[in-house]
PDB file of N, CA and C in Angstrom:
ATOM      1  N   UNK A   1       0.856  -1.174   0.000  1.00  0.00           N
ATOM      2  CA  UNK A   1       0.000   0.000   0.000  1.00  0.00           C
ATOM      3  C   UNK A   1       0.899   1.234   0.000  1.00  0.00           C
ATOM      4  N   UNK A   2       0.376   2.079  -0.710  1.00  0.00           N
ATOM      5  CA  UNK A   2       1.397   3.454  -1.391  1.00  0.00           C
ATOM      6  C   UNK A   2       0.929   3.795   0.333  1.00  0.00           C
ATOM      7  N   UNK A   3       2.416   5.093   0.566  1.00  0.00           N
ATOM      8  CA  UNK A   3       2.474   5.598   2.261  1.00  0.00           C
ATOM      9  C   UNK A   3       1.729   6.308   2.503  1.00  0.00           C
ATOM     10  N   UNK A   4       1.442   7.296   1.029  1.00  0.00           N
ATOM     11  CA  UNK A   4       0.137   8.470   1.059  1.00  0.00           C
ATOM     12  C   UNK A   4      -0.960   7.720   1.685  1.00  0.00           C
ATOM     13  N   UNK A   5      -1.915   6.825   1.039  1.00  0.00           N
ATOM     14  CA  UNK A   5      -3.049   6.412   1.126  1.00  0.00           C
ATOM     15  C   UNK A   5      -3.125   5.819   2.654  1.00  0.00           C
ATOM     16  N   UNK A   6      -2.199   5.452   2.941  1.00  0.00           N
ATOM     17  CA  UNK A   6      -2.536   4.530   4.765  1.00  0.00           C
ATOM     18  C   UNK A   6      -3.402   5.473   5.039  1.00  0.00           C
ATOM     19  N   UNK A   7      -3.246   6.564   5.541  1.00  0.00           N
ATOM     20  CA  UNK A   7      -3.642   7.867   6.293  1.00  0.00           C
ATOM     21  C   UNK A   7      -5.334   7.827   6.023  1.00  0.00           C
ATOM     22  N   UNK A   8      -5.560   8.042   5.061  1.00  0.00           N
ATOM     23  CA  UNK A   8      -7.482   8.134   4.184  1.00  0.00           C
ATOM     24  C   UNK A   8      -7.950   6.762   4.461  1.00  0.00           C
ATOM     25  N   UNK A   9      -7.113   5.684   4.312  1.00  0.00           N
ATOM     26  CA  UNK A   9      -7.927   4.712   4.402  1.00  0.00           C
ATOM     27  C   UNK A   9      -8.317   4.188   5.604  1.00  0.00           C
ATOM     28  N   UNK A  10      -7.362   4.476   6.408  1.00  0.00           N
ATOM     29  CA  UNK A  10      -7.591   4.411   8.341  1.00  0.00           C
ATOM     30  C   UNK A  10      -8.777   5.130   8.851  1.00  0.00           C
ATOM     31  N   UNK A  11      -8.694   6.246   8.435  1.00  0.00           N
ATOM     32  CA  UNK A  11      -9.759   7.357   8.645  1.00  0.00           C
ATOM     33  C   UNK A  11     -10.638   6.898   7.847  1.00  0.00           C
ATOM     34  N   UNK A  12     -10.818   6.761   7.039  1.00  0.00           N
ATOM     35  CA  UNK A  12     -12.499   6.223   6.376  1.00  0.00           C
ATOM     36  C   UNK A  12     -12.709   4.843   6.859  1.00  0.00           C
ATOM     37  N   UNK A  13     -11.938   3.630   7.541  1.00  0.00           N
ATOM     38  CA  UNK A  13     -12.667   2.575   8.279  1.00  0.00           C
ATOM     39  C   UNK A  13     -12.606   3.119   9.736  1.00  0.00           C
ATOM     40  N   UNK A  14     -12.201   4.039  10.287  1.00  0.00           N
ATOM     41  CA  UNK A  14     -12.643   4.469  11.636  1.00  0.00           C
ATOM     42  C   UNK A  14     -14.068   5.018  11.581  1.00  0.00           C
ATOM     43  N   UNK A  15     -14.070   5.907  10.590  1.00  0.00           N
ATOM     44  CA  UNK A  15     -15.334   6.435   9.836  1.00  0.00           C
ATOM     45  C   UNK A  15     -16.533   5.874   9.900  1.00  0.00           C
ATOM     46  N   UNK A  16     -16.162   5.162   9.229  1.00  0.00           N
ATOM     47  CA  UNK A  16     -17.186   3.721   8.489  1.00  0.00           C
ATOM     48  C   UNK A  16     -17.565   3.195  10.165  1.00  0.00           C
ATOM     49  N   UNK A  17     -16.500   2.955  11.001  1.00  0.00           N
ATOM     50  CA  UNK A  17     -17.134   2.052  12.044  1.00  0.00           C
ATOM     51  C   UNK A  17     -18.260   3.087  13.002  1.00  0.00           C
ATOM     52  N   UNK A  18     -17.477   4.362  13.072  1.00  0.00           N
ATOM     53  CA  UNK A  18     -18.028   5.070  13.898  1.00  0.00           C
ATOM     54  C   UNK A  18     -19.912   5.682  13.229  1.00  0.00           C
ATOM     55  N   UNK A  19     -19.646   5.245  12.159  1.00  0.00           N
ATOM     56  CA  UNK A  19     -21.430   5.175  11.212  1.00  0.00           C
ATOM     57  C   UNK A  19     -22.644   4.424  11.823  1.00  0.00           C
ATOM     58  N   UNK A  20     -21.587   3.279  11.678  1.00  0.00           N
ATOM     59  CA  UNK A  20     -22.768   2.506  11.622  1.00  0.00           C
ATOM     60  C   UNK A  20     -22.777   1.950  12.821  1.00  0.00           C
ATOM     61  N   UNK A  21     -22.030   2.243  13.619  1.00  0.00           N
ATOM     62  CA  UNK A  21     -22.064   1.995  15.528  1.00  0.00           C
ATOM     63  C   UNK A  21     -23.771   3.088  16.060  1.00  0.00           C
ATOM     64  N   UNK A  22     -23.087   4.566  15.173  1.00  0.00           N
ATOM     65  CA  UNK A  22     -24.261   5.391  15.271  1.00  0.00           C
ATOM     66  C   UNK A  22     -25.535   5.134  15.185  1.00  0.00           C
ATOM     67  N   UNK A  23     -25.445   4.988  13.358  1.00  0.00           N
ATOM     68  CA  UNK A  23     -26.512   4.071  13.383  1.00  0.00           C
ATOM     69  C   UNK A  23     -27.574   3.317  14.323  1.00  0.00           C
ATOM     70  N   UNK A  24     -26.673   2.353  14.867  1.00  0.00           N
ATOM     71  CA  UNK A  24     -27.160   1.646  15.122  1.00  0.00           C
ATOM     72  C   UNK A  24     -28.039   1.801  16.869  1.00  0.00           C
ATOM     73  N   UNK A  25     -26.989   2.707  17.242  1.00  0.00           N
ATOM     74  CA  UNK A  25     -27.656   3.684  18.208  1.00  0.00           C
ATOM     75  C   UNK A  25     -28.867   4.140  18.484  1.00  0.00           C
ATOM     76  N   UNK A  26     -29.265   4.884  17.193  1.00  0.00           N
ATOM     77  CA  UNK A  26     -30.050   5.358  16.787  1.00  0.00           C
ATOM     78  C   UNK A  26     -31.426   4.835  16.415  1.00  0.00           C
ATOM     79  N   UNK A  27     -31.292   3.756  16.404  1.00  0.00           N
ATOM     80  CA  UNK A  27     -32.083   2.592  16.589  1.00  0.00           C
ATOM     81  C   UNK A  27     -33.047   2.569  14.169  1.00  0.00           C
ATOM     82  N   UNK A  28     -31.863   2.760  13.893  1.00  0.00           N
ATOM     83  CA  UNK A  28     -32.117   2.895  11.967  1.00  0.00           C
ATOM     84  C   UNK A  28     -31.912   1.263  11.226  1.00  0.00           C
ATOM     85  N   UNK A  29     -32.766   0.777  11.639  1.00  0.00           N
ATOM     86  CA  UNK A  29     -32.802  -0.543  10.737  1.00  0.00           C
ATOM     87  C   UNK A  29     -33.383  -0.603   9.383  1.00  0.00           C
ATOM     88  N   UNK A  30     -32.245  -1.210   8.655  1.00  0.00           N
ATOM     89  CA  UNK A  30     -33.122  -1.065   7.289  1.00  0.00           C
ATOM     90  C   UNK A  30     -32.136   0.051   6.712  1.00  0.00           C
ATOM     91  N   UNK A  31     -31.356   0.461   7.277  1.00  0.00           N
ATOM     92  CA  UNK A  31     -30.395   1.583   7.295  1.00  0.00           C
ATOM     93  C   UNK A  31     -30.854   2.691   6.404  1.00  0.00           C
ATOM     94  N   UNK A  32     -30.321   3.247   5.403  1.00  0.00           N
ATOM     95  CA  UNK A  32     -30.826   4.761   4.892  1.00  0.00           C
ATOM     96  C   UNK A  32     -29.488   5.333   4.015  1.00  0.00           C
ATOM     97  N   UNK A  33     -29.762   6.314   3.700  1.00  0.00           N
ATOM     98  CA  UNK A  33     -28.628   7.615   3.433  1.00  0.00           C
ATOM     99  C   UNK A  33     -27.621   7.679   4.771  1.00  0.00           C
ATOM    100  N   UNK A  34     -26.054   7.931   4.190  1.00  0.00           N
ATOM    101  CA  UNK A  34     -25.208   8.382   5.377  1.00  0.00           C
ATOM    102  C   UNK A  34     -24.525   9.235   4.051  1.00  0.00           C
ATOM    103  N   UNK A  35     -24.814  10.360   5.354  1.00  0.00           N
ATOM    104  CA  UNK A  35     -24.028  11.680   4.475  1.00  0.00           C
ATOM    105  C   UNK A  35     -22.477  11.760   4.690  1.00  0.00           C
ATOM    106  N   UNK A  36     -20.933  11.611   4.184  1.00  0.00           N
ATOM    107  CA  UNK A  36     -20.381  12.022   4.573  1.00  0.00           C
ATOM    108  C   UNK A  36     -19.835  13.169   4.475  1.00  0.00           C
ATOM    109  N   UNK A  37     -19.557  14.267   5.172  1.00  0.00           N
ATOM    110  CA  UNK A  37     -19.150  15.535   4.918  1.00  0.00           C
ATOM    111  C   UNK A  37     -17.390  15.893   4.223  1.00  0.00           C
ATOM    112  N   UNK A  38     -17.101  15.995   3.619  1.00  0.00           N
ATOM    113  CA  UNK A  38     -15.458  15.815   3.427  1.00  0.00           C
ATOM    114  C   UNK A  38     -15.394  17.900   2.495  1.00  0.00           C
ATOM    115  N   UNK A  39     -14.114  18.385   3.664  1.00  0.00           N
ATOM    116  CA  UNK A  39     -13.520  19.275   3.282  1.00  0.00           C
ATOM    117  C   UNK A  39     -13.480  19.663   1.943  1.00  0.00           C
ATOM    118  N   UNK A  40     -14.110  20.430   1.120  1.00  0.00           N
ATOM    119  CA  UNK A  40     -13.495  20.683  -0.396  1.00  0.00           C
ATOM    120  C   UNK A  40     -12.763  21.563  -0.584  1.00  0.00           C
ATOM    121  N   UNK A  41     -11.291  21.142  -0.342  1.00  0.00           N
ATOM    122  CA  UNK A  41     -10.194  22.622  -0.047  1.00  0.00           C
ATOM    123  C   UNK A  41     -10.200  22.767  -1.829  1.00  0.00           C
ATOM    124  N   UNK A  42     -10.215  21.747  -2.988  1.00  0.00           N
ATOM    125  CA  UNK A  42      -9.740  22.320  -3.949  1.00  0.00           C
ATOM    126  C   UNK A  42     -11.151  22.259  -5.137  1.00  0.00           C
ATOM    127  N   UNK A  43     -12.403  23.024  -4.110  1.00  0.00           N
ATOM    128  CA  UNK A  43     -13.530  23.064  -5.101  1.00  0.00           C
ATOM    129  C   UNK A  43     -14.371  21.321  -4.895  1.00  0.00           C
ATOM    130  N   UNK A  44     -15.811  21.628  -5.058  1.00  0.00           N
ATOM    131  CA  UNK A  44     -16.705  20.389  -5.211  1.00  0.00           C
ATOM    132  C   UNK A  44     -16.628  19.554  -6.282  1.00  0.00           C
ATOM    133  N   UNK A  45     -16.364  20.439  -7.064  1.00  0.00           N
ATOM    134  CA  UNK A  45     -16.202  19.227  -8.425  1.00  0.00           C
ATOM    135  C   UNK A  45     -14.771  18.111  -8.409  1.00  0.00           C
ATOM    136  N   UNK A  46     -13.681  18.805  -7.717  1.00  0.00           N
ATOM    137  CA  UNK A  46     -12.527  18.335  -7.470  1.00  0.00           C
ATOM    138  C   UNK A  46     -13.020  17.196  -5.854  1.00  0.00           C
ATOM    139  N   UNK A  47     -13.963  17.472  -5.226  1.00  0.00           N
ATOM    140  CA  UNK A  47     -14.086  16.708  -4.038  1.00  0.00           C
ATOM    141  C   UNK A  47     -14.792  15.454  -4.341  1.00  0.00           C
ATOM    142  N   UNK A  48     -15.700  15.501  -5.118  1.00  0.00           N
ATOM    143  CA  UNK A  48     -16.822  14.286  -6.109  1.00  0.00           C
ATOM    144  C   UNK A  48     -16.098  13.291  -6.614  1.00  0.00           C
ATOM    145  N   UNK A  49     -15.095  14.380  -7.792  1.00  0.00           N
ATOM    146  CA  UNK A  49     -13.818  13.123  -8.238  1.00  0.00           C
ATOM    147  C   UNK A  49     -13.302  12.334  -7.560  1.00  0.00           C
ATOM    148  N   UNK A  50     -12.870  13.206  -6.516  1.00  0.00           N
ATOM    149  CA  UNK A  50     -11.647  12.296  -5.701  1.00  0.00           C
ATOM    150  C   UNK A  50     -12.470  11.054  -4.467  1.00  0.00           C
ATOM    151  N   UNK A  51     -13.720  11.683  -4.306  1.00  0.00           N
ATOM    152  CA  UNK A  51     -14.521  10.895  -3.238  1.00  0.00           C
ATOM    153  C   UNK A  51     -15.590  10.050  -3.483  1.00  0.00           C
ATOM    154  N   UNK A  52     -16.019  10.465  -4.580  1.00  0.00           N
ATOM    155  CA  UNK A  52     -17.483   9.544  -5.279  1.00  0.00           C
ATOM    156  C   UNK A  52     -17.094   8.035  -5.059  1.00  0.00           C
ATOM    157  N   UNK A  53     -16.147   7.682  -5.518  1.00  0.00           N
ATOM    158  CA  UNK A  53     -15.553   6.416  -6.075  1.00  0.00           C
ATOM    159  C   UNK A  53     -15.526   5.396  -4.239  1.00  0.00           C
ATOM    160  N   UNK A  54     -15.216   6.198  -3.487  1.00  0.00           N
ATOM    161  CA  UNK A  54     -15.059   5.417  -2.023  1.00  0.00           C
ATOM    162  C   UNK A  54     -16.457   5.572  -1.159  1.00  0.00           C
ATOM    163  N   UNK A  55     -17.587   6.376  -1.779  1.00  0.00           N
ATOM    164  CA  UNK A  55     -19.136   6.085  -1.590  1.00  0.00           C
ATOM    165  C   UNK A  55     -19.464   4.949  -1.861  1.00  0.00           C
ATOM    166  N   UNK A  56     -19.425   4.962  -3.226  1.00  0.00           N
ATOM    167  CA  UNK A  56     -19.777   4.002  -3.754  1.00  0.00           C
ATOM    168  C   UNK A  56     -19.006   2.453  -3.682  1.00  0.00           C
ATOM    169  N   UNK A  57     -17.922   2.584  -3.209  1.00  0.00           N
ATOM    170  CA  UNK A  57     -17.491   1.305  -2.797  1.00  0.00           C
ATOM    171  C   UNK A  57     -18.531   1.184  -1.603  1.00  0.00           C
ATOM    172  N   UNK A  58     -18.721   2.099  -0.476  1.00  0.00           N
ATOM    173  CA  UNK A  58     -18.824   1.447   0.622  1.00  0.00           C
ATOM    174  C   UNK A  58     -20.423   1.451   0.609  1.00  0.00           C
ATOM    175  N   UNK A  59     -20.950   2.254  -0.217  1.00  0.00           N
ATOM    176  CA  UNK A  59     -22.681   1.518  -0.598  1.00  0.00           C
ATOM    177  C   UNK A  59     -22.225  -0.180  -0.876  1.00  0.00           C
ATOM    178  N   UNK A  60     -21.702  -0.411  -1.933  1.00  0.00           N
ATOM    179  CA  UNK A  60     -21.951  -1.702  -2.203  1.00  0.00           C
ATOM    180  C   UNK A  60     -21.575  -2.741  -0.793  1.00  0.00           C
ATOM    181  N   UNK A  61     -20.302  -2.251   0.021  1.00  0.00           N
ATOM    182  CA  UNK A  61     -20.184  -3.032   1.191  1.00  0.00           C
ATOM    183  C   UNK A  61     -20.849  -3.446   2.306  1.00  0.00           C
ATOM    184  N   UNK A  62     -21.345  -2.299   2.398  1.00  0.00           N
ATOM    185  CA  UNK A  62     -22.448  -2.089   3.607  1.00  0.00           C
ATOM    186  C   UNK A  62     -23.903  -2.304   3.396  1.00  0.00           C
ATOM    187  N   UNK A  63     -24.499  -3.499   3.650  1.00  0.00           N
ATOM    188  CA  UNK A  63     -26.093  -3.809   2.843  1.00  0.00           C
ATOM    189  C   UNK A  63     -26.796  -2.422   3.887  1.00  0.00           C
ATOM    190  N   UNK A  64     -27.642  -2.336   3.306  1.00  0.00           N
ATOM    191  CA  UNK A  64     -28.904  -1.363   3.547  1.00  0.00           C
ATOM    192  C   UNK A  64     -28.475   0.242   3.790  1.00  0.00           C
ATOM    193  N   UNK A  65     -27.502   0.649   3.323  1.00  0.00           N
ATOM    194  CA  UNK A  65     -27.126   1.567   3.742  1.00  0.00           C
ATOM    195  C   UNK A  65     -26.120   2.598   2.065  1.00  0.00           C
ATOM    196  N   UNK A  66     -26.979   3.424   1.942  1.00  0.00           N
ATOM    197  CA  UNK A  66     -26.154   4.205   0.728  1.00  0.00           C
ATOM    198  C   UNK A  66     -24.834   5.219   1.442  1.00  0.00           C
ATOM    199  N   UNK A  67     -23.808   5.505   0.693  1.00  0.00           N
ATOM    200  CA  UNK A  67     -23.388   6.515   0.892  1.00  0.00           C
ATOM    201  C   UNK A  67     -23.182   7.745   0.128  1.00  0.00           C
ATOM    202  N   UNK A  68     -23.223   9.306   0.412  1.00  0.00           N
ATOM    203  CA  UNK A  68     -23.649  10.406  -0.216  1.00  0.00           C
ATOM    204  C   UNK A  68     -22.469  11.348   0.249  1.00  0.00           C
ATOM    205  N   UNK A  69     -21.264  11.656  -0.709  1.00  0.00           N
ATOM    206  CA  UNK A  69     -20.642  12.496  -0.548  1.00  0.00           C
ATOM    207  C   UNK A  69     -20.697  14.012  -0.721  1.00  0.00           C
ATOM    208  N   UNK A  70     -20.889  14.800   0.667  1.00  0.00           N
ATOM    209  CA  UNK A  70     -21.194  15.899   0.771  1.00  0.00           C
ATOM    210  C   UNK A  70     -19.880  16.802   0.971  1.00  0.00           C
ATOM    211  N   UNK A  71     -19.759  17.548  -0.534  1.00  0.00           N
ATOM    212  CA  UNK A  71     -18.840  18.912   0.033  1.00  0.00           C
ATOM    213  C   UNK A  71     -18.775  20.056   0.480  1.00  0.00           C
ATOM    214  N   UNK A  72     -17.843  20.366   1.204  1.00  0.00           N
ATOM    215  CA  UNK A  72     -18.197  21.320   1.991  1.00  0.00           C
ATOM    216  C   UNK A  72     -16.669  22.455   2.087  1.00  0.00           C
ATOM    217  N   UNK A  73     -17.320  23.835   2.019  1.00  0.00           N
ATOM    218  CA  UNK A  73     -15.961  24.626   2.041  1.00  0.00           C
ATOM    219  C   UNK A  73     -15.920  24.968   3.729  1.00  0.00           C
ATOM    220  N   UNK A  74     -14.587  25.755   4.000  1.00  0.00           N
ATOM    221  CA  UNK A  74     -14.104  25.628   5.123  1.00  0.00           C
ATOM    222  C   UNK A  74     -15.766  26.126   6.340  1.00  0.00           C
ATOM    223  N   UNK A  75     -16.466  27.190   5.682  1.00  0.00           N
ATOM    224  CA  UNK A  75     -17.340  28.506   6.332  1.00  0.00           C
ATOM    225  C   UNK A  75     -18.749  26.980   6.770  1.00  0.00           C
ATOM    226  N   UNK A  76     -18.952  26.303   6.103  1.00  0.00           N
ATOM    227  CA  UNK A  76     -20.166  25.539   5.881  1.00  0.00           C
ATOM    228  C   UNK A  76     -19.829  24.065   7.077  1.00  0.00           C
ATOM    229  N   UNK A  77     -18.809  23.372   7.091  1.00  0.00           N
ATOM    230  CA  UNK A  77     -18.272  22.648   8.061  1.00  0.00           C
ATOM    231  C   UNK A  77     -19.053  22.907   9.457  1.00  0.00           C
ATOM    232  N   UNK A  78     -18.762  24.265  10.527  1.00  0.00           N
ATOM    233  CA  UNK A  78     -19.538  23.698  11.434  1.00  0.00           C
ATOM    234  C   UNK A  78     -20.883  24.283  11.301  1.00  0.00           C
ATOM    235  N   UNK A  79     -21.804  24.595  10.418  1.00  0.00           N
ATOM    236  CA  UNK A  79     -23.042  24.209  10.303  1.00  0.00           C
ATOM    237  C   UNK A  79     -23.705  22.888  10.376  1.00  0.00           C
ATOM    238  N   UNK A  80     -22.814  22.448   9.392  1.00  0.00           N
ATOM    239  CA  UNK A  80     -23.346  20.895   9.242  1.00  0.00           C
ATOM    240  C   UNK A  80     -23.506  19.779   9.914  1.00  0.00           C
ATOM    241  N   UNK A  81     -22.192  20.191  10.679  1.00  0.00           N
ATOM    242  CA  UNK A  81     -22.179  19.326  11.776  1.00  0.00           C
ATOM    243  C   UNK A  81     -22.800  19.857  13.043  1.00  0.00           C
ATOM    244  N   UNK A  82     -24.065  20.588  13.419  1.00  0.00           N
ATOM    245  CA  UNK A  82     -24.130  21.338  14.284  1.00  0.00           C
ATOM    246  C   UNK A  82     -26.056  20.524  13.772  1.00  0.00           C
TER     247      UNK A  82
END
C-alpha cells in the first residue's frame, strides 16, 4: 500500500465504524442515506472526483445503507455538523 493512502484509508474505516455503531444507536434498521461531509479545499467538483468512487465502494459493502458524498468549504463545516 502506497504511504500516502494509509492515512485516508484508516480514517475512512474508523469512519465507516463510527457510522454505523451510530446508526445503530439510533435505533435505523433497514439503514438509509449516510451523508459524509469531506472538506473541499480544492472546489466540489474536485471533491466528487476524488470521493465519489469510495461512496460508492462502501454503498456496495455495507447492505442497507447508501453513501452520499457531501462537500463542503471551510465557512459551511460547522453548520453541518451542528
Amino acid at each position: 500500500m502506497l504511504v500516502g493512502m494509509r492515512r485516508p484509508v484508516i480514517l475512512v474505516g474508523v469512519l465507516l465504524s463510527l457510522l454505523v455503531l451510530c446508526a445503530g444507536a439510533y435505533g435505523q434498521p433497514g439503514g438509509g442515506d449516510i451523508r459524509l461531509g469531506v472538506l473541499a479545499k480544492r472546489g466540489k467538483e474536485q471533491c466528487h472526483a476524488q470521493w465519489d468512487a469510495t461512496a460508492a465502494y462502501l454503498s456496495e459493502r455495507v447492505p442497507g445503507y447508501r453513501f452520499v458524498i457531501v462537500p463542503l468549504n471551510f465557512d459551511e463545516v460547522a453548520p453541518a455538523v451542528a
